[in-house]
Every structure is written in C-alpha cells, then in structure tokens.
C-alpha atoms as a PDB file:
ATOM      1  CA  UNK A   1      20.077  67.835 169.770  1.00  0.00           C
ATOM      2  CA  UNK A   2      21.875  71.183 171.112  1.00  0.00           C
ATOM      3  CA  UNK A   3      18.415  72.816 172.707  1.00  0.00           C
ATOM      4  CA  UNK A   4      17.460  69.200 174.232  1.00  0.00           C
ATOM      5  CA  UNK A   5      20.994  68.389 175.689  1.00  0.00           C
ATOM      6  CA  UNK A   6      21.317  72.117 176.892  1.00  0.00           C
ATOM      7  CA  UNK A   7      17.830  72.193 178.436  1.00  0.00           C
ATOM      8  CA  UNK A   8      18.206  68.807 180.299  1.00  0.00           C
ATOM      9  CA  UNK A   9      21.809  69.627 181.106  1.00  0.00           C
ATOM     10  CA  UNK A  10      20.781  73.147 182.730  1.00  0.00           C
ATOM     11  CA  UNK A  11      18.134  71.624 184.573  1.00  0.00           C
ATOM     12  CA  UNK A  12      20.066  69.016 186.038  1.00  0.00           C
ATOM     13  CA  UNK A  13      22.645  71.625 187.130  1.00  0.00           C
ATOM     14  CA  UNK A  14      20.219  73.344 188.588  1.00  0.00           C
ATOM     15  CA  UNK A  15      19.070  70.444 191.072  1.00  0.00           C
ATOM     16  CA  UNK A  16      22.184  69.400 191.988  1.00  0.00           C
ATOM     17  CA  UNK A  17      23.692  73.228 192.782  1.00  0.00           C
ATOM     18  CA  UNK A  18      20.313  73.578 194.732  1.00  0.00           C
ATOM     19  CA  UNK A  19      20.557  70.958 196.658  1.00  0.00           C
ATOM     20  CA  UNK A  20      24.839  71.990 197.030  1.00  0.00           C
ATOM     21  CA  UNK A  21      24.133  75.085 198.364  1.00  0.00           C
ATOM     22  CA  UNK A  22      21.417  74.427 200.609  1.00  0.00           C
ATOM     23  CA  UNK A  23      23.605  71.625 202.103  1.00  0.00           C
ATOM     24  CA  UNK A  24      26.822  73.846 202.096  1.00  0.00           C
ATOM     25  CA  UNK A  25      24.850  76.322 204.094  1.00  0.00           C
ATOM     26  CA  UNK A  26      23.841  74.004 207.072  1.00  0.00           C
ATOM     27  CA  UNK A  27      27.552  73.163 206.913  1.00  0.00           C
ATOM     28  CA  UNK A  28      28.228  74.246 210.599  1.00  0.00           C
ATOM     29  CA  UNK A  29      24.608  72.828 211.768  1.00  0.00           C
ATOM     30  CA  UNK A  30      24.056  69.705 210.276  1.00  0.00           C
ATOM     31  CA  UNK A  31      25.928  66.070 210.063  1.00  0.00           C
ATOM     32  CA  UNK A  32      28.591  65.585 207.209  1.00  0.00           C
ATOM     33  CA  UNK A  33      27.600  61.992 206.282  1.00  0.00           C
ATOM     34  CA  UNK A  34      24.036  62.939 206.010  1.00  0.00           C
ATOM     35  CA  UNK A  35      25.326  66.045 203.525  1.00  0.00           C
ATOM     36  CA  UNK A  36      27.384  63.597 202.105  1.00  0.00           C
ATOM     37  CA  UNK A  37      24.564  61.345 200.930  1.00  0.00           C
ATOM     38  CA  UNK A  38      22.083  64.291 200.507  1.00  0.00           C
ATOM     39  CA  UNK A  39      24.150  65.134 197.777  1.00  0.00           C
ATOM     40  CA  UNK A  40      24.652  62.314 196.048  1.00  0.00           C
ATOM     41  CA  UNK A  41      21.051  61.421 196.467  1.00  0.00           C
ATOM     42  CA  UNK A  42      20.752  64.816 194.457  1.00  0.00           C
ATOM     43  CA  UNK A  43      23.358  63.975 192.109  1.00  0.00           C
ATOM     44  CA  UNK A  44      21.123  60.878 191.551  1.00  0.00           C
ATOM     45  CA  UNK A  45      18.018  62.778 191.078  1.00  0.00           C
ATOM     46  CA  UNK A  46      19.510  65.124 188.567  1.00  0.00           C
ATOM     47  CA  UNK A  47      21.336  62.933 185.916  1.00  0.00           C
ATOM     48  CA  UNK A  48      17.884  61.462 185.588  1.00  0.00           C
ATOM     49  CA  UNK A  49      17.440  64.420 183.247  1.00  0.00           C
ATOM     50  CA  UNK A  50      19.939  62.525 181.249  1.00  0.00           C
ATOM     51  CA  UNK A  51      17.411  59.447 180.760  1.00  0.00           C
ATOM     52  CA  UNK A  52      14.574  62.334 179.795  1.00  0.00           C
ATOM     53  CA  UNK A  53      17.136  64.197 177.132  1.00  0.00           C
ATOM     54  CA  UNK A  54      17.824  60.418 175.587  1.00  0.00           C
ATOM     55  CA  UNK A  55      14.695  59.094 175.813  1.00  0.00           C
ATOM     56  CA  UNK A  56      13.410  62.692 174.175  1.00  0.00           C
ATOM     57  CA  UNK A  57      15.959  62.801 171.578  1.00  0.00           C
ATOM     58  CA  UNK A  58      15.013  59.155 170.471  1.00  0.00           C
ATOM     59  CA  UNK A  59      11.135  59.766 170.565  1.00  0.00           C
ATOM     60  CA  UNK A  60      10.732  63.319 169.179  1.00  0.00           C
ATOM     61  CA  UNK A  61      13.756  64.205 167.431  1.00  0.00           C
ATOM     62  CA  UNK A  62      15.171  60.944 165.593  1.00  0.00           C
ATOM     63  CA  UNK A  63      11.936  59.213 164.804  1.00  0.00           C
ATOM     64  CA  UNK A  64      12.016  56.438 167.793  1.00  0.00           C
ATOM     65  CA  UNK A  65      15.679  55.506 166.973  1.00  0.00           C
ATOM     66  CA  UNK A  66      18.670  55.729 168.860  1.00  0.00           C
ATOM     67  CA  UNK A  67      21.948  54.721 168.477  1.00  0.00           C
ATOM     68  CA  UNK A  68      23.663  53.587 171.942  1.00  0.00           C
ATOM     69  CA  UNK A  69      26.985  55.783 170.434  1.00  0.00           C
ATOM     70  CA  UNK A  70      24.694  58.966 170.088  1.00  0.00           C
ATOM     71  CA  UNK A  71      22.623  57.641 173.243  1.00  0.00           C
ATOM     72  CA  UNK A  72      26.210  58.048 174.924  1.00  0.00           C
ATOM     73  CA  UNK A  73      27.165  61.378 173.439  1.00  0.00           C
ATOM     74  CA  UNK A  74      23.572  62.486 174.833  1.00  0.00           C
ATOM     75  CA  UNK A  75      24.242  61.481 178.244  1.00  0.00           C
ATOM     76  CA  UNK A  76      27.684  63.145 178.274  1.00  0.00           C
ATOM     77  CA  UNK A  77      26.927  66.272 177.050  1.00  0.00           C
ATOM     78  CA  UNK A  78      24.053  66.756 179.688  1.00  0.00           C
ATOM     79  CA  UNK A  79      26.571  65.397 182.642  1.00  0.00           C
ATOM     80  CA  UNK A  80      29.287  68.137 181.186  1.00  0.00           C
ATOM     81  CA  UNK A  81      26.733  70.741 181.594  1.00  0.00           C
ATOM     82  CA  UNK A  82      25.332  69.642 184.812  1.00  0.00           C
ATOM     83  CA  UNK A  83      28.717  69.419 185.771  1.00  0.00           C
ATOM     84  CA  UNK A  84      30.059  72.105 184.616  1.00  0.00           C
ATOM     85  CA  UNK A  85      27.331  74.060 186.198  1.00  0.00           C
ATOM     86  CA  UNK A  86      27.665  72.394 189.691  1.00  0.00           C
ATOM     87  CA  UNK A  87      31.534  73.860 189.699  1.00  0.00           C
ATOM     88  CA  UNK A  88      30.780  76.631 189.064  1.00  0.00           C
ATOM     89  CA  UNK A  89      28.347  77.614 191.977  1.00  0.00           C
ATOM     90  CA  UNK A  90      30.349  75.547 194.097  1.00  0.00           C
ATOM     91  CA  UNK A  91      33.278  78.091 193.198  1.00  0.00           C
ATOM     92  CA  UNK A  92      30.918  81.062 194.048  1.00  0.00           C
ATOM     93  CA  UNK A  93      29.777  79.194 197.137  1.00  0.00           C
ATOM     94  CA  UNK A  94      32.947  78.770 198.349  1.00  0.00           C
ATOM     95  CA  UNK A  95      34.767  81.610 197.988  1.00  0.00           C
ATOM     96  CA  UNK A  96      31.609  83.671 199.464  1.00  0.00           C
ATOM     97  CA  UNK A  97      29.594  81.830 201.786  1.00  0.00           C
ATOM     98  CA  UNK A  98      31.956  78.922 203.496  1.00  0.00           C
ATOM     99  CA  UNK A  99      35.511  79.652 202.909  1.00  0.00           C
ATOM    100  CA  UNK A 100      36.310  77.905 206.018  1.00  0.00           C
ATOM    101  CA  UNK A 101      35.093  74.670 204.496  1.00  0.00           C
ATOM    102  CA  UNK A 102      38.254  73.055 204.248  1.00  0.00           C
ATOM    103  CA  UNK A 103      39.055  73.772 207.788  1.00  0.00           C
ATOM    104  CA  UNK A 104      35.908  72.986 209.039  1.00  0.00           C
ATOM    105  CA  UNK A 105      35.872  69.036 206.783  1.00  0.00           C
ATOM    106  CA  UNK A 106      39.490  68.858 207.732  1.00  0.00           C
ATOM    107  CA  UNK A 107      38.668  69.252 212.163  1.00  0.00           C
ATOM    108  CA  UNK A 108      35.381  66.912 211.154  1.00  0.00           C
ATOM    109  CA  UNK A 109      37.513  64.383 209.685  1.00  0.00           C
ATOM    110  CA  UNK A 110      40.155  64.565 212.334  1.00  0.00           C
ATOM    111  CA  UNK A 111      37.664  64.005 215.267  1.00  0.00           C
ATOM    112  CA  UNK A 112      36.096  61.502 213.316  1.00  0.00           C
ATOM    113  CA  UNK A 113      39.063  59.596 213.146  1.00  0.00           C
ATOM    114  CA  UNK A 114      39.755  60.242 216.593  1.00  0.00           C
ATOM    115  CA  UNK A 115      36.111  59.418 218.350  1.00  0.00           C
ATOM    116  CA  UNK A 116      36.735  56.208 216.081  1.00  0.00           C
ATOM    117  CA  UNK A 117      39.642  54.851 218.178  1.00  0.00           C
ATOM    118  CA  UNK A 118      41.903  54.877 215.632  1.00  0.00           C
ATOM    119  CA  UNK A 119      45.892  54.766 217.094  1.00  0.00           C
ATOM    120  CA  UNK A 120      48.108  58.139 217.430  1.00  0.00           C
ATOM    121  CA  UNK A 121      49.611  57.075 214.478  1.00  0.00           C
ATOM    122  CA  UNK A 122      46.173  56.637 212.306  1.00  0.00           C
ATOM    123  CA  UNK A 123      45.751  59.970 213.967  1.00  0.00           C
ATOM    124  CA  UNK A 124      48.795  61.877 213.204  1.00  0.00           C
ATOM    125  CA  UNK A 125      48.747  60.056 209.172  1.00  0.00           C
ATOM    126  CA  UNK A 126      44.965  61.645 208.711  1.00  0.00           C
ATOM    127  CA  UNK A 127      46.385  64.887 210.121  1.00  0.00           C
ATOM    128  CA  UNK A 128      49.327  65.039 207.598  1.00  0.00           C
ATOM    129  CA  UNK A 129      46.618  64.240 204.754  1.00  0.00           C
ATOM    130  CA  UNK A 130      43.872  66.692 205.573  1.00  0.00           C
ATOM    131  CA  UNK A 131      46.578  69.657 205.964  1.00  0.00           C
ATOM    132  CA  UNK A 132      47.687  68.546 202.334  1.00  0.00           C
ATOM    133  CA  UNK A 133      44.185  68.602 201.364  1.00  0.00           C
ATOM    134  CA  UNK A 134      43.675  72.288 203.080  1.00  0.00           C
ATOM    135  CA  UNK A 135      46.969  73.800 201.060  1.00  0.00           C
ATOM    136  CA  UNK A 136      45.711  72.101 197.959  1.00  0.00           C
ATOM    137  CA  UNK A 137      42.300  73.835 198.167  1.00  0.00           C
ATOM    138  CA  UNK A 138      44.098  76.973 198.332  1.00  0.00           C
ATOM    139  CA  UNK A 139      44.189  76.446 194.760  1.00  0.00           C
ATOM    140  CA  UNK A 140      41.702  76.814 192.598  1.00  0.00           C
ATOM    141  CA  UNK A 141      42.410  74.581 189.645  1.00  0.00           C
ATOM    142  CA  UNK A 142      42.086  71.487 192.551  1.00  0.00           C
ATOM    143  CA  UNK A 143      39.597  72.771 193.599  1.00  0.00           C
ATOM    144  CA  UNK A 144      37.761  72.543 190.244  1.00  0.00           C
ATOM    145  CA  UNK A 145      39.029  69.263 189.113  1.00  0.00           C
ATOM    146  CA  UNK A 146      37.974  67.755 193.033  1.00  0.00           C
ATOM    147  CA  UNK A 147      34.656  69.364 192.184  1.00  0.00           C
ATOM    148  CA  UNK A 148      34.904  67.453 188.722  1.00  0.00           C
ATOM    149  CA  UNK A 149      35.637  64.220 190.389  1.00  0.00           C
ATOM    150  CA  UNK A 150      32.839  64.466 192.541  1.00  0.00           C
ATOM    151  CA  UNK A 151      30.352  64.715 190.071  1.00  0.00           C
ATOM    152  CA  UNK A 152      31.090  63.331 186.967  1.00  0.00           C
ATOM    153  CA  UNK A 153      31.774  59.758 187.857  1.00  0.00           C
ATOM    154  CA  UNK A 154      27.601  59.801 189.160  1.00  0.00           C
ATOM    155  CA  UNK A 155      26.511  61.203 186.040  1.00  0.00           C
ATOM    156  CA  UNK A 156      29.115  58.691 183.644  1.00  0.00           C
ATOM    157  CA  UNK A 157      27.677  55.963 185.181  1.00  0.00           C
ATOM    158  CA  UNK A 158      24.302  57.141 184.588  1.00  0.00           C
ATOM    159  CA  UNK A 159      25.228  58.106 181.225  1.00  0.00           C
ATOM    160  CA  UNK A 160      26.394  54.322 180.397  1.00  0.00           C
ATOM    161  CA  UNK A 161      23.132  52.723 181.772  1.00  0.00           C
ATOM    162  CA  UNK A 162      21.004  55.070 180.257  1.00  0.00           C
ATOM    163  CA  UNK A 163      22.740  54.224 176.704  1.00  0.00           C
ATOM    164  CA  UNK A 164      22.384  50.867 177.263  1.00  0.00           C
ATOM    165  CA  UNK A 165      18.743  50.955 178.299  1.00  0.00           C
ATOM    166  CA  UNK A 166      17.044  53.509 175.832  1.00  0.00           C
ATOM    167  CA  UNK A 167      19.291  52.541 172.397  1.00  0.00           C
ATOM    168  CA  UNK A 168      17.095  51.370 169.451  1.00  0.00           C
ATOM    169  CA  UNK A 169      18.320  50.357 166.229  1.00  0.00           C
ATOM    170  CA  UNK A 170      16.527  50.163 163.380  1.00  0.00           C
ATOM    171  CA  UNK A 171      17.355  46.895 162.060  1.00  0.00           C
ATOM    172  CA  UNK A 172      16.046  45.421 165.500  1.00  0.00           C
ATOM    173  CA  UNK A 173      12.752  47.405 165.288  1.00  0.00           C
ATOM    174  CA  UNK A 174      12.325  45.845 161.721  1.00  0.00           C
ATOM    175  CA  UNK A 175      13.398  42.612 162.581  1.00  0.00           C
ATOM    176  CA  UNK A 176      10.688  42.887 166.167  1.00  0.00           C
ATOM    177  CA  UNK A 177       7.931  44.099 163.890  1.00  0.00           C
ATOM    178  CA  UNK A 178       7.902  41.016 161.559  1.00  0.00           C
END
C-alpha cells in the first residue's frame, strides 16, 4: 500500500504544483478568476490519482476487495502527499518568483470590489481585511495552513466519493455471485 499511495500521491502533486506555478507565473498577465478556476480544475484533475491508487489497491494488491475504511485511508494518504507537495512548491514559488503576491491579490481584490459598486464603506471593510490578510502572509505558518485549506478540502471530498464508489466487501461479492 506505501509504493501505490506514494506513487499516486507524488503524481498528483506533481499536476497540481504544475499547473500552480504555471498559473502563479502569468500572475501579473492573466485574469484571477480564470487562475482561480484553472486551479481548481487542476486540483480536480489530480485527486483523480486518488480513484487510480484505490481502485489499484483493490484490484492488484487486495485481491478485488476493498474496505470503504481502508478505501478512505487510501484516499487520504494520497491527498496528504499531494498536498503536502503542493505547499511546498507554493512556499518556493512564493518566496522566489512572486513575493508581491499578496499585494498584487490584495489591489485585485480591492478594485474588484470597487469596479463592483460596492459603497465606501464595503470599500474601506475589504481594505481593512486584505491588509490583515497581507500581515498574516508575512508569516509563514499561515501561509502553509491557507495553502492547506486550499487544497485539502478538494481532495477530502474526492477522497469520500471515491470510498464510497470503489469499496467491495467480500460478503457482498459472495452474496452477488450466488
């Protein structure tokens, strides 16, 4: 189960921090939103490795049987790595390539609120929260765990439907057979 959930779990990583850093580096050319869903397209695309670890661990490795409990443990493992993986280039990306980012998402979100015709007030409130945001980044342990949230919740939910698609018992393949 290790080399399956590491393999699928490193690939995984590997699409979604491809996909992160080609995105973070049309930061200052290209359209938030459309980066926005680019990446959780990607996010999308990669936990599908999670289906391919499950549905290889229950084919190859465990004789066509799979627990939804070990189905689950499956899915997280290969969301932790791919996870785990995603922070980490997004770390190196960061502090190398776009350390303006927060500046940069904090004016975009600003003038988005603005061009929106939201009030002074709406105005001045998003101000106040995107300058929290910007000190906060300054950090790095938010800036992991915002990192964390951003991925994991795409690859949990994954995880559950993929446990709850691809278990197999063996009482109910004994019971289907006769």
């Amino acid at each position: 189960m290790k080399k399956n959930v590491l393999t699928f779990g490193l690939i995984a990583g590997l699409i979604v921090t491809i996909v992160m850093v080609t995105t973070s580096l049309m930061l200052y050319t290209a359209n938030y939103e459309c980066n926005m869903y680019v990446g959780y397209a990607s996010m999308i695309i990669a936990f599908s490795m999670i289906f391919v670890a499950v549905k290889n661990y229950r084919d190859k490795y465990n004789g066509g049987m799979v627990s939804f409990g070990k189905a689950l443990l499956i899915g997280l493992y290969v969301t932790l790595i791919a996870s785990t993986v995603y922070v980490v280039a997004w770390l190196i990306d960061y502090h190398f390539f776009v350390p303006d980012f927060m500046d940069k998402y904090a004016e975009h979100v600003i003038q988005a609120t603005k061009t929106s015709g939201a009030s002074a007030q709406e105005v001045a409130k998003q101000v106040k929260e995107m300058g929290a945001y910007k000190e906060m980044y300054k950090n790095p342990v938010f800036i992991i765990l915002l990192t964390y949230m951003e991925i994991l919740p795409v690859g949990l939910v994954i995880t559950l439907i993929t446990a709850l698609i691809l278990k197999r018992n063996p009482d109910k393949t004994v019971l289907a057979a006769n």
